[in-house]
Protein backbone atom coordinates (compact mmCIF):
# COMPACT_ATOMS: atom_id res chain seq x y z
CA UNK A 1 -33.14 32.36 13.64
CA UNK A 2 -30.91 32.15 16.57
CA UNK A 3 -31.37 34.28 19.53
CA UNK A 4 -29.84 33.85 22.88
CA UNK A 5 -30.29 36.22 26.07
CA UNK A 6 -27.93 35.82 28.82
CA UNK A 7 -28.07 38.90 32.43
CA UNK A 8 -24.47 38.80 33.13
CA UNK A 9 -24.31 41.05 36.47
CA UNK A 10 -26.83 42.32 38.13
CA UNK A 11 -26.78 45.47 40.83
CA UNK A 12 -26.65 45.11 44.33
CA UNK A 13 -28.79 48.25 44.91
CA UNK A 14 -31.74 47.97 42.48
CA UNK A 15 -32.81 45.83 40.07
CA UNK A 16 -30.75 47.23 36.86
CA UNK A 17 -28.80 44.42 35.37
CA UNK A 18 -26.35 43.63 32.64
CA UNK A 19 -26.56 41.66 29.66
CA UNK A 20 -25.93 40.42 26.12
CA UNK A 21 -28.77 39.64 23.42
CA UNK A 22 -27.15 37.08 20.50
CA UNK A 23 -28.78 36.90 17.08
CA UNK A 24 -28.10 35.83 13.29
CA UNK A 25 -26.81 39.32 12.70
CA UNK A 26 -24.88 39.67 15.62
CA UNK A 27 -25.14 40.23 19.34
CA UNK A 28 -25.71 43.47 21.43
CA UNK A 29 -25.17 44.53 25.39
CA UNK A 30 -27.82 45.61 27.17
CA UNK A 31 -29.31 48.04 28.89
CA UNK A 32 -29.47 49.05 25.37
CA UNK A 33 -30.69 52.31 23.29
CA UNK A 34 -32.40 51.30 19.67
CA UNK A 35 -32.51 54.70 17.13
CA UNK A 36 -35.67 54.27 15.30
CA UNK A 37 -35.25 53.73 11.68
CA UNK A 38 -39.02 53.96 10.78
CA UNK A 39 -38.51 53.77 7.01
CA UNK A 40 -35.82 51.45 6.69
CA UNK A 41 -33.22 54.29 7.71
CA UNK A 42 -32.23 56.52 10.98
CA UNK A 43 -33.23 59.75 9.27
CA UNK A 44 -30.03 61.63 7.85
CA UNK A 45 -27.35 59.00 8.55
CA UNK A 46 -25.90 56.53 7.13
CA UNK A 47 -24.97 52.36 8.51
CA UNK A 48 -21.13 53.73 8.98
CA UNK A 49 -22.21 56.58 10.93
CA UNK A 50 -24.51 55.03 13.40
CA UNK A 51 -21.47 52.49 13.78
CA UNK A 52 -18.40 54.95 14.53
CA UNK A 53 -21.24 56.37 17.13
CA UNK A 54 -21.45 53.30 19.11
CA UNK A 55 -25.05 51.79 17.51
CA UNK A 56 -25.48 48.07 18.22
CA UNK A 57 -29.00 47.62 17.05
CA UNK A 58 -31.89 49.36 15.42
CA UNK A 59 -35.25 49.35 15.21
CA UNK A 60 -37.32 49.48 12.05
CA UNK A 61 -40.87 49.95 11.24
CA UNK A 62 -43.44 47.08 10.40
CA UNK A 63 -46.39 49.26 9.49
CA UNK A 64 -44.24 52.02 7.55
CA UNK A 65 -42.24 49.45 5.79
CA UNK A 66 -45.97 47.26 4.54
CA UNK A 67 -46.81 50.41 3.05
CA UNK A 68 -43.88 51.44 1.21
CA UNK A 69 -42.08 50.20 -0.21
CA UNK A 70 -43.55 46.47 0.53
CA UNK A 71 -42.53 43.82 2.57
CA UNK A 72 -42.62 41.42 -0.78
CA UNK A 73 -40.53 44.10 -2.30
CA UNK A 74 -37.73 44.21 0.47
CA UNK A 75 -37.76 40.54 0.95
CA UNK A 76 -36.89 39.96 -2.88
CA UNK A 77 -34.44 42.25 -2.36
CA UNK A 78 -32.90 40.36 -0.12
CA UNK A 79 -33.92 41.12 3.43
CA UNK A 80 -34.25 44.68 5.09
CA UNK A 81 -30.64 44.02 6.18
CA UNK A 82 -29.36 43.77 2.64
CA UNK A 83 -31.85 46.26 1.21
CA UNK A 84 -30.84 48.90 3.99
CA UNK A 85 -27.21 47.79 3.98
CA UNK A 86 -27.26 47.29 8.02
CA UNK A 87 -25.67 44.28 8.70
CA UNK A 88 -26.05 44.45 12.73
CA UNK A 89 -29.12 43.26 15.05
CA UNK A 90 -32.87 44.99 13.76
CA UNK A 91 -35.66 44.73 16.20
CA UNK A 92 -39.50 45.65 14.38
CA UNK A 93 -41.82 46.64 16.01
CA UNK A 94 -45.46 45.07 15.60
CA UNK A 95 -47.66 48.70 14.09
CA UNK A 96 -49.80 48.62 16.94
CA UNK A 97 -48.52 52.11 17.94
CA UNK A 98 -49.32 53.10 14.51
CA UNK A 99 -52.65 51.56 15.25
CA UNK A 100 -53.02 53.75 18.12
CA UNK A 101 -51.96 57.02 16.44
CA UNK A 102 -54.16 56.86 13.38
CA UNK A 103 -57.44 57.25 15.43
CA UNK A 104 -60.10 57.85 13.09
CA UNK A 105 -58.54 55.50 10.17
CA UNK A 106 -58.54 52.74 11.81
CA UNK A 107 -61.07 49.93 13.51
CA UNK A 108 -60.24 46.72 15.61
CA UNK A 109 -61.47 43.79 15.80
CA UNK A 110 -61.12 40.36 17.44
CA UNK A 111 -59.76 39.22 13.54
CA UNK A 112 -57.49 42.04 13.25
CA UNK A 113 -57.53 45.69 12.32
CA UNK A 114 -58.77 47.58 9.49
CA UNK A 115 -56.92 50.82 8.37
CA UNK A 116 -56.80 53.38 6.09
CA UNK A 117 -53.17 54.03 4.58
CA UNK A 118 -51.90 57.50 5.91
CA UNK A 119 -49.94 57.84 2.08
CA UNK A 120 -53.00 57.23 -0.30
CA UNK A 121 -56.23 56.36 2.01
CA UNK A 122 -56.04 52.62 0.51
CA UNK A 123 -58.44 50.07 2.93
CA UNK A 124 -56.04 47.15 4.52
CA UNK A 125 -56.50 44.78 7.20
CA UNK A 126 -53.63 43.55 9.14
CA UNK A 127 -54.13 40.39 11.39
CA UNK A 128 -51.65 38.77 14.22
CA UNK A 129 -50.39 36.29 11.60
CA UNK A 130 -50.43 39.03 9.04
CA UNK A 131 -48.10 40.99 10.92
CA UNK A 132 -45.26 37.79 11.35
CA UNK A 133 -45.56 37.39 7.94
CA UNK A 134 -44.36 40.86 6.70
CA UNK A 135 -41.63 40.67 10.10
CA UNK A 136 -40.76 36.80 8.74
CA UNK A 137 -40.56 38.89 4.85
CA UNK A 138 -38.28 41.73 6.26
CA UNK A 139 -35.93 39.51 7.87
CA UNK A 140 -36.10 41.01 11.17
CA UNK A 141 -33.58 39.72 14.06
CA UNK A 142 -36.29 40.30 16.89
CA UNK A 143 -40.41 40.64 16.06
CA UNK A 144 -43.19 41.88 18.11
CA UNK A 145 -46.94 40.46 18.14
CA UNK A 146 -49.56 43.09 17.12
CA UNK A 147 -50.73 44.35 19.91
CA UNK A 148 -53.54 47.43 20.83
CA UNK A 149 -51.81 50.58 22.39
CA UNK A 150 -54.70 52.15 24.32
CA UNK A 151 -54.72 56.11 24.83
CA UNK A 152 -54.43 56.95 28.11
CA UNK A 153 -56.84 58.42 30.00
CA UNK A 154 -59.09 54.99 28.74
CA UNK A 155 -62.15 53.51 30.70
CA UNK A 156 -60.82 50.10 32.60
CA UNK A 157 -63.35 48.15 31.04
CA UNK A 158 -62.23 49.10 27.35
CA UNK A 159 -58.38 48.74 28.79
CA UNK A 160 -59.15 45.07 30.16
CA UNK A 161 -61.35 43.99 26.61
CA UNK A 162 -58.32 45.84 24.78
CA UNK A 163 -55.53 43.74 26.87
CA UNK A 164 -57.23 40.61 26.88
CA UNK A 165 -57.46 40.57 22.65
CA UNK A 166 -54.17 41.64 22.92
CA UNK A 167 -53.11 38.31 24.53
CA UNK A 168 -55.24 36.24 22.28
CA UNK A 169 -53.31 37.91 19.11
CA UNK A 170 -50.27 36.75 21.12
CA UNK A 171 -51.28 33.07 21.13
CA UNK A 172 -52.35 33.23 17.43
CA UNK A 173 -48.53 34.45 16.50
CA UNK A 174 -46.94 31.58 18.17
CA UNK A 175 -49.76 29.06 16.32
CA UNK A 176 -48.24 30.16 13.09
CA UNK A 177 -44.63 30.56 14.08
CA UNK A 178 -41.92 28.95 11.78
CA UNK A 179 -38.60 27.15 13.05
CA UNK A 180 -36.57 30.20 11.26
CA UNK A 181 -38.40 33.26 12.07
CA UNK A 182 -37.28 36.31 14.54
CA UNK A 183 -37.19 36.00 18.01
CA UNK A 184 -40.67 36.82 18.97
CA UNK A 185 -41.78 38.91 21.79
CA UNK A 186 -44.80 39.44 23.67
CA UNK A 187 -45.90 43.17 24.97
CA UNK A 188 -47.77 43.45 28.39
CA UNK A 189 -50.78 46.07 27.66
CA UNK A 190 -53.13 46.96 30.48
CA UNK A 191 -52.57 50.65 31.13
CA UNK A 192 -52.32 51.92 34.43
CA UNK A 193 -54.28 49.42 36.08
CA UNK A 194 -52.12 47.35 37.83
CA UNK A 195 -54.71 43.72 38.14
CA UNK A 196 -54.30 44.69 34.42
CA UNK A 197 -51.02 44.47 33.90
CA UNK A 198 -50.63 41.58 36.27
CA UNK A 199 -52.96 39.39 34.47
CA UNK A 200 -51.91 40.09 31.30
CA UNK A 201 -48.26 39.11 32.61
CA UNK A 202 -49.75 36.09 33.82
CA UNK A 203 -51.32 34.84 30.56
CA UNK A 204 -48.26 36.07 28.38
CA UNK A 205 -45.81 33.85 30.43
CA UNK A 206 -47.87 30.67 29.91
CA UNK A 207 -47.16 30.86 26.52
CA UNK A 208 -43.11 30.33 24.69
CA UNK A 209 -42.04 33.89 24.01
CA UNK A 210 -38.50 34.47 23.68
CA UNK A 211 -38.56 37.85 25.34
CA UNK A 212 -41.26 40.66 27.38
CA UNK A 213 -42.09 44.14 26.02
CA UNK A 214 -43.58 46.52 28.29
CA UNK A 215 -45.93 48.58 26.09
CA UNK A 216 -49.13 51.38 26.21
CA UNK A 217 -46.87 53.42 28.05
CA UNK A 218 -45.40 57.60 27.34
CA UNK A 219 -49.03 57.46 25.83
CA UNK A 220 -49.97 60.78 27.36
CA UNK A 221 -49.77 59.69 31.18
CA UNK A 222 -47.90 61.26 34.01
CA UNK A 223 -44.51 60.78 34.12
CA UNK A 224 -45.42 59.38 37.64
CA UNK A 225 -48.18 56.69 36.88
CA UNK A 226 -45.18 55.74 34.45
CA UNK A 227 -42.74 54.83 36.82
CA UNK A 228 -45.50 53.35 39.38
CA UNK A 229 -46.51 50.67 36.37
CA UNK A 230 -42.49 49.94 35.80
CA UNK A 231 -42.25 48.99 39.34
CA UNK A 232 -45.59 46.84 38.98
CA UNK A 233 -44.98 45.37 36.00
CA UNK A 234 -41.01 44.62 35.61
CA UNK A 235 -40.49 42.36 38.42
CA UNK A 236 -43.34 39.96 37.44
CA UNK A 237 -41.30 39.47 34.23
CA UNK A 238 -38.91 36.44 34.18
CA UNK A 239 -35.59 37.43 35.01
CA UNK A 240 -33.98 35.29 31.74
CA UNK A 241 -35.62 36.92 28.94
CA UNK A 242 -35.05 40.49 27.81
CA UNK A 243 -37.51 43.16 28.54
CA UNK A 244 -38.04 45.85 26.24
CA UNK A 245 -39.83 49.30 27.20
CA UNK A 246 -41.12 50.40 24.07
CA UNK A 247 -41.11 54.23 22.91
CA UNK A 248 -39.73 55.24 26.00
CA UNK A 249 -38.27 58.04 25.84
CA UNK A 250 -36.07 60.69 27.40
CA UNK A 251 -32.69 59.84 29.24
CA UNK A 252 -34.10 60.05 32.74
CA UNK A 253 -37.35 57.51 31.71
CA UNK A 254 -34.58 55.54 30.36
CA UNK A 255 -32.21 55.69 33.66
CA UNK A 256 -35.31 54.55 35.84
CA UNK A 257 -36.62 52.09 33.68
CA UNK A 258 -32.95 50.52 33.74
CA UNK A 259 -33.02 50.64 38.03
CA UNK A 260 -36.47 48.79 37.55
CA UNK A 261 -34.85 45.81 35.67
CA UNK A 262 -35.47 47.37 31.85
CA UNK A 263 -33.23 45.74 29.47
CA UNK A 264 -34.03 47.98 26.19
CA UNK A 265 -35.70 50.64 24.60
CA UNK A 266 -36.27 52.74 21.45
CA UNK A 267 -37.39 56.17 20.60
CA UNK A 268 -37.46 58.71 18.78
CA UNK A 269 -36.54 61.38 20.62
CA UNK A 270 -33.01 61.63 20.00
CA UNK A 271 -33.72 62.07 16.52
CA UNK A 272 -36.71 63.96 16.02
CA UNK A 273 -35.06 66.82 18.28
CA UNK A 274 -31.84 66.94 16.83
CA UNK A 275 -34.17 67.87 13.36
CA UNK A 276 -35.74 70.12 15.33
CA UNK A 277 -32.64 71.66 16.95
CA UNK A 278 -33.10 70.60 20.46
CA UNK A 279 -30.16 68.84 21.51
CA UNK A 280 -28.98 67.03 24.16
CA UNK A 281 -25.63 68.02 26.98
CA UNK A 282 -24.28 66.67 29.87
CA UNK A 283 -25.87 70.12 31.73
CA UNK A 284 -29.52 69.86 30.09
CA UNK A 285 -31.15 70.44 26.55
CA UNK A 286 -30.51 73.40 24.82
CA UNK A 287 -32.26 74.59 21.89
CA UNK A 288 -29.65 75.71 19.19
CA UNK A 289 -31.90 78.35 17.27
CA UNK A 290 -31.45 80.91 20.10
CA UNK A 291 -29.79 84.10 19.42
CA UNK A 292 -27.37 83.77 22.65
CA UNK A 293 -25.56 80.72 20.37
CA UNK A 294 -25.42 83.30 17.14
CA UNK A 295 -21.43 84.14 18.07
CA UNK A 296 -20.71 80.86 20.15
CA UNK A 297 -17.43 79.66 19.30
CA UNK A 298 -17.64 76.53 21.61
CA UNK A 299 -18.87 73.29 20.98
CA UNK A 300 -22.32 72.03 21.31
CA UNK A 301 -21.10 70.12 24.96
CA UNK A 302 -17.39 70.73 25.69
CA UNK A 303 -17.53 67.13 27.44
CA UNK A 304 -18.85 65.62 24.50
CA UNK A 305 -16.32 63.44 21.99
CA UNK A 306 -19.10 63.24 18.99
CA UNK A 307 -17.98 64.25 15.23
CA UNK A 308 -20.39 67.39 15.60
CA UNK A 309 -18.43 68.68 18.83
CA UNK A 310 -14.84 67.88 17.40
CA UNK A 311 -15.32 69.98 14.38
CA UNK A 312 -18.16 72.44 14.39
CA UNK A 313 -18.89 75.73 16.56
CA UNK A 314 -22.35 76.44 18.47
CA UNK A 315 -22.59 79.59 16.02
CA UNK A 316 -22.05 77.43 12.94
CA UNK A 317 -24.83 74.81 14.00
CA UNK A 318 -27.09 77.55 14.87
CA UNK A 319 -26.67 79.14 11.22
CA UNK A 320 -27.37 75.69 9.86
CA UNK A 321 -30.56 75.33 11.39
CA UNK A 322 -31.59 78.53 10.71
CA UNK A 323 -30.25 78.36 7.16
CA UNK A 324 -32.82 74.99 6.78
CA UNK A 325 -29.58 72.96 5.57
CA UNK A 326 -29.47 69.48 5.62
CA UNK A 327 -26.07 69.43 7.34
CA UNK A 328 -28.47 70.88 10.19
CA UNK A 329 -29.99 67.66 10.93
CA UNK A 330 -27.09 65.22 9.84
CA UNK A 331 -24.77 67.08 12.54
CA UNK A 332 -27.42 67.57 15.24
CA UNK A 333 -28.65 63.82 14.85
CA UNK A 334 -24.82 62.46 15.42
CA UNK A 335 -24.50 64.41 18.27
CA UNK A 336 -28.12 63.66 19.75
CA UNK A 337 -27.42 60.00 19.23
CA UNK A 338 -24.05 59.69 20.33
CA UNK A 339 -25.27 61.35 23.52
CA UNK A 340 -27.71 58.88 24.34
CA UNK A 341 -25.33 55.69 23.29
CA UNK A 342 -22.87 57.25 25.58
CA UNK A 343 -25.38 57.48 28.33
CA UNK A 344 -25.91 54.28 28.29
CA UNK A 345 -22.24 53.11 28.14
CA UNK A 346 -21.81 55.20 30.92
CA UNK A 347 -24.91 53.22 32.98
CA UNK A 348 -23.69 50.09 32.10
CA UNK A 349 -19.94 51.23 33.12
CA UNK A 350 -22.00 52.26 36.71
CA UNK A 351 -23.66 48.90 37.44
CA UNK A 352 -20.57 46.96 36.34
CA UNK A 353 -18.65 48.73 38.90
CA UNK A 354 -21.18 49.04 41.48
CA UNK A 355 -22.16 52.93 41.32
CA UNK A 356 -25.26 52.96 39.66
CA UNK A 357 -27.12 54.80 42.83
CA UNK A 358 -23.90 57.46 43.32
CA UNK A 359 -24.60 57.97 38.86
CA UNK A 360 -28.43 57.99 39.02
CA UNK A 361 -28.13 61.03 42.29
CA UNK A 362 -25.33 62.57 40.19
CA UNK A 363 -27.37 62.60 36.78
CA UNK A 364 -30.77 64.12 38.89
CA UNK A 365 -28.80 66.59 40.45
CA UNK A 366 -26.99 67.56 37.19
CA UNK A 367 -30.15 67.87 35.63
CA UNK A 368 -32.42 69.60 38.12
CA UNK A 369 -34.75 66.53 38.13
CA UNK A 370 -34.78 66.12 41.97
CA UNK A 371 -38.05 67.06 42.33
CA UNK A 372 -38.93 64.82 39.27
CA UNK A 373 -37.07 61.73 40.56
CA UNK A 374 -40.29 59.70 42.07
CA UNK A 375 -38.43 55.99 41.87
CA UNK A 376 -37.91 54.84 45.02
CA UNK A 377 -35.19 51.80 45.36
């Protein structure tokens, strides 16, 4: 498939820059915001939704989509593009988070990893090439290698066994890689040990990936340690490919990682709150079940120019959620969403014209995150 990266202005005052990522399906600008569509859907909305919000690209699910309904099935059906009716950029991810979070159902290997399905406890066994295959089946614009996502706190000497398989599943992807298959991208593992991370950087870039992920991060670690890998690990990544921060996370992880030279990310945050009412302002979060929102006539965030804050009330949301409707988390997902496409609009807007520092103070102080705020430029 084609796939073409291009940084098109980079800031004078930290390492944030701007740029476009081309593909078969279309091309979107980065720094760049990815809802998670684990099941081959953003839950509760539909393709023209996520498009009159602002949505350039998604990200769908490799492990979640194997399982059900089949990568075989969705590739006879013509591609998860066709099958989900999303005709714009989809980045999938490799499972190895899925890897990480099924603990007990799982084992690794040097082959590959043996799981028990979460749905029905059926035994599989995915494998580096495995995992291209089902990404090569599903059509995907961007793939990832499987990869190990280590818990955090983890011994060094599992972390450093762990990372270095990690990079030998990366070499076995490209050994099997076809002329018309995704982009494919490498993820730097090492958790917080910084020779680590460098020498997994080190290997990864001798090989031909097409772009960097940053991942075994938001794992459980402080938000510090976070921010002190970024600025390790980012600027040993080359500065034409695209790097990807993977599950990460709330708007001010996102903000940082962007100052440290982070090109993309996807979470599900945005989403998962909105279901459970939490949603996102220009002032803070505010959770909509409270009783001081039961006679609210105003909008969730008077700022805000979403569908949910044109048309509904604070009260009416509230009664919604409470109420267990589905309009609930259709209306608080829109909103949630739009906020963080608009966020990054906005950041991209900043370095363009210069003021990402004056935006990155302004959005710390807005949010009480001073204290918080342990990036250093």
């Amino acid at each position: 498939m084609a796939f073409r990266f291009e940084v098109t202005q980079k800031d004078s005052l930290s390492q944030a820059r701007l740029g476009r990522v081309e593909t078969d399906h279309g091309s979107f600008t980065t720094p760049a915001f990815l809802p998670v569509g684990t099941q081959g859907t953003i839950k509760s909305l539909t393709p023209e939704e996520l498009i009159e919000i602002g949505v350039e690209a998604i990200l769908g699910n490799t492990y979640h989509l194997y399982l059900r309904p089949g990568h075989e099935t969705i590739k006879r059906l013509g591609g998860l593009h066709t099958f989900m009716h999303w005709g714009r950029p989809i980045l999938t991810d490799s499972g190895g988070f899925q890897i990480f979070s099924l603990g007990s159902l799982r084992k690794i290997a040097e082959e590959g990893v043996t799981f028990q399905s979460h749905l029905d406890g059926s035994s599989h066994f995915l494998t580096p090439e495995k995992v291209l295959e089902i990404q090569r089946a599903l059509g995907s614009d961007i793939a990832m290698v499987l990869d190990e996502c280590v818990p955090y706190p983890s011994p060094y000497e599992y972390v450093k066994i762990s990372m270095e398989r990690t990079s030998r599943w990366a070499e076995r992807s490209l050994e099997v890689r076809r002329e018309r298959d995704p982009a494919l991208f490498a993820i730097v593992q090492g958790g917080v040990y910084r020779d680590l991370r460098e020498k997994s950087v080190q290997t990864l870039m001798k090989m031909e990936f097409q772009g960097y992920a940053i991942g075994g991060l938001s794992v459980g670690e402080p938000k510090s340690m976070m921010s002190e890998v970024l600025k390790w690990t980012t600027p040993l990544l080359p500065e034409n490919h695209p790097r990807y921060l993977m599950g990460v996370g709330t708007p001010e992880d996102i903000l940082h990682a962007i100052m440290l030279g982070v090109d993309f990310f996807d979470c599900v945050l945005p989403t998962r709150n909105a279901r459970n009412g939490t949603l996102f302002t220009s002032f803070g979060k505010i959770s909509i079940k409270q009783a001081q929102y039961a006679e609210d006539k105003k909008p969730v965030d008077e700022t805000c120019t979403c569908y949910t804050c044109r048309h509904y009330s604070r009260a009416y949301l509230r009664h919604l959620y409470l109420s267990k409707e589905i309009l609930s988390s259709r209306l608080n997902t829109i909103h949630n969403l739009f906020y963080y496409i608009e966020l990054l609009r906005r950041i991209r807007k900043a370095i363009q014209e210069g003021k990402l520092l004056d935006f990155h103070k302004s959005h710390t102080s807005i949010h009480g995150l001073e204290k918080e705020s342990s990036i250093h430029f």
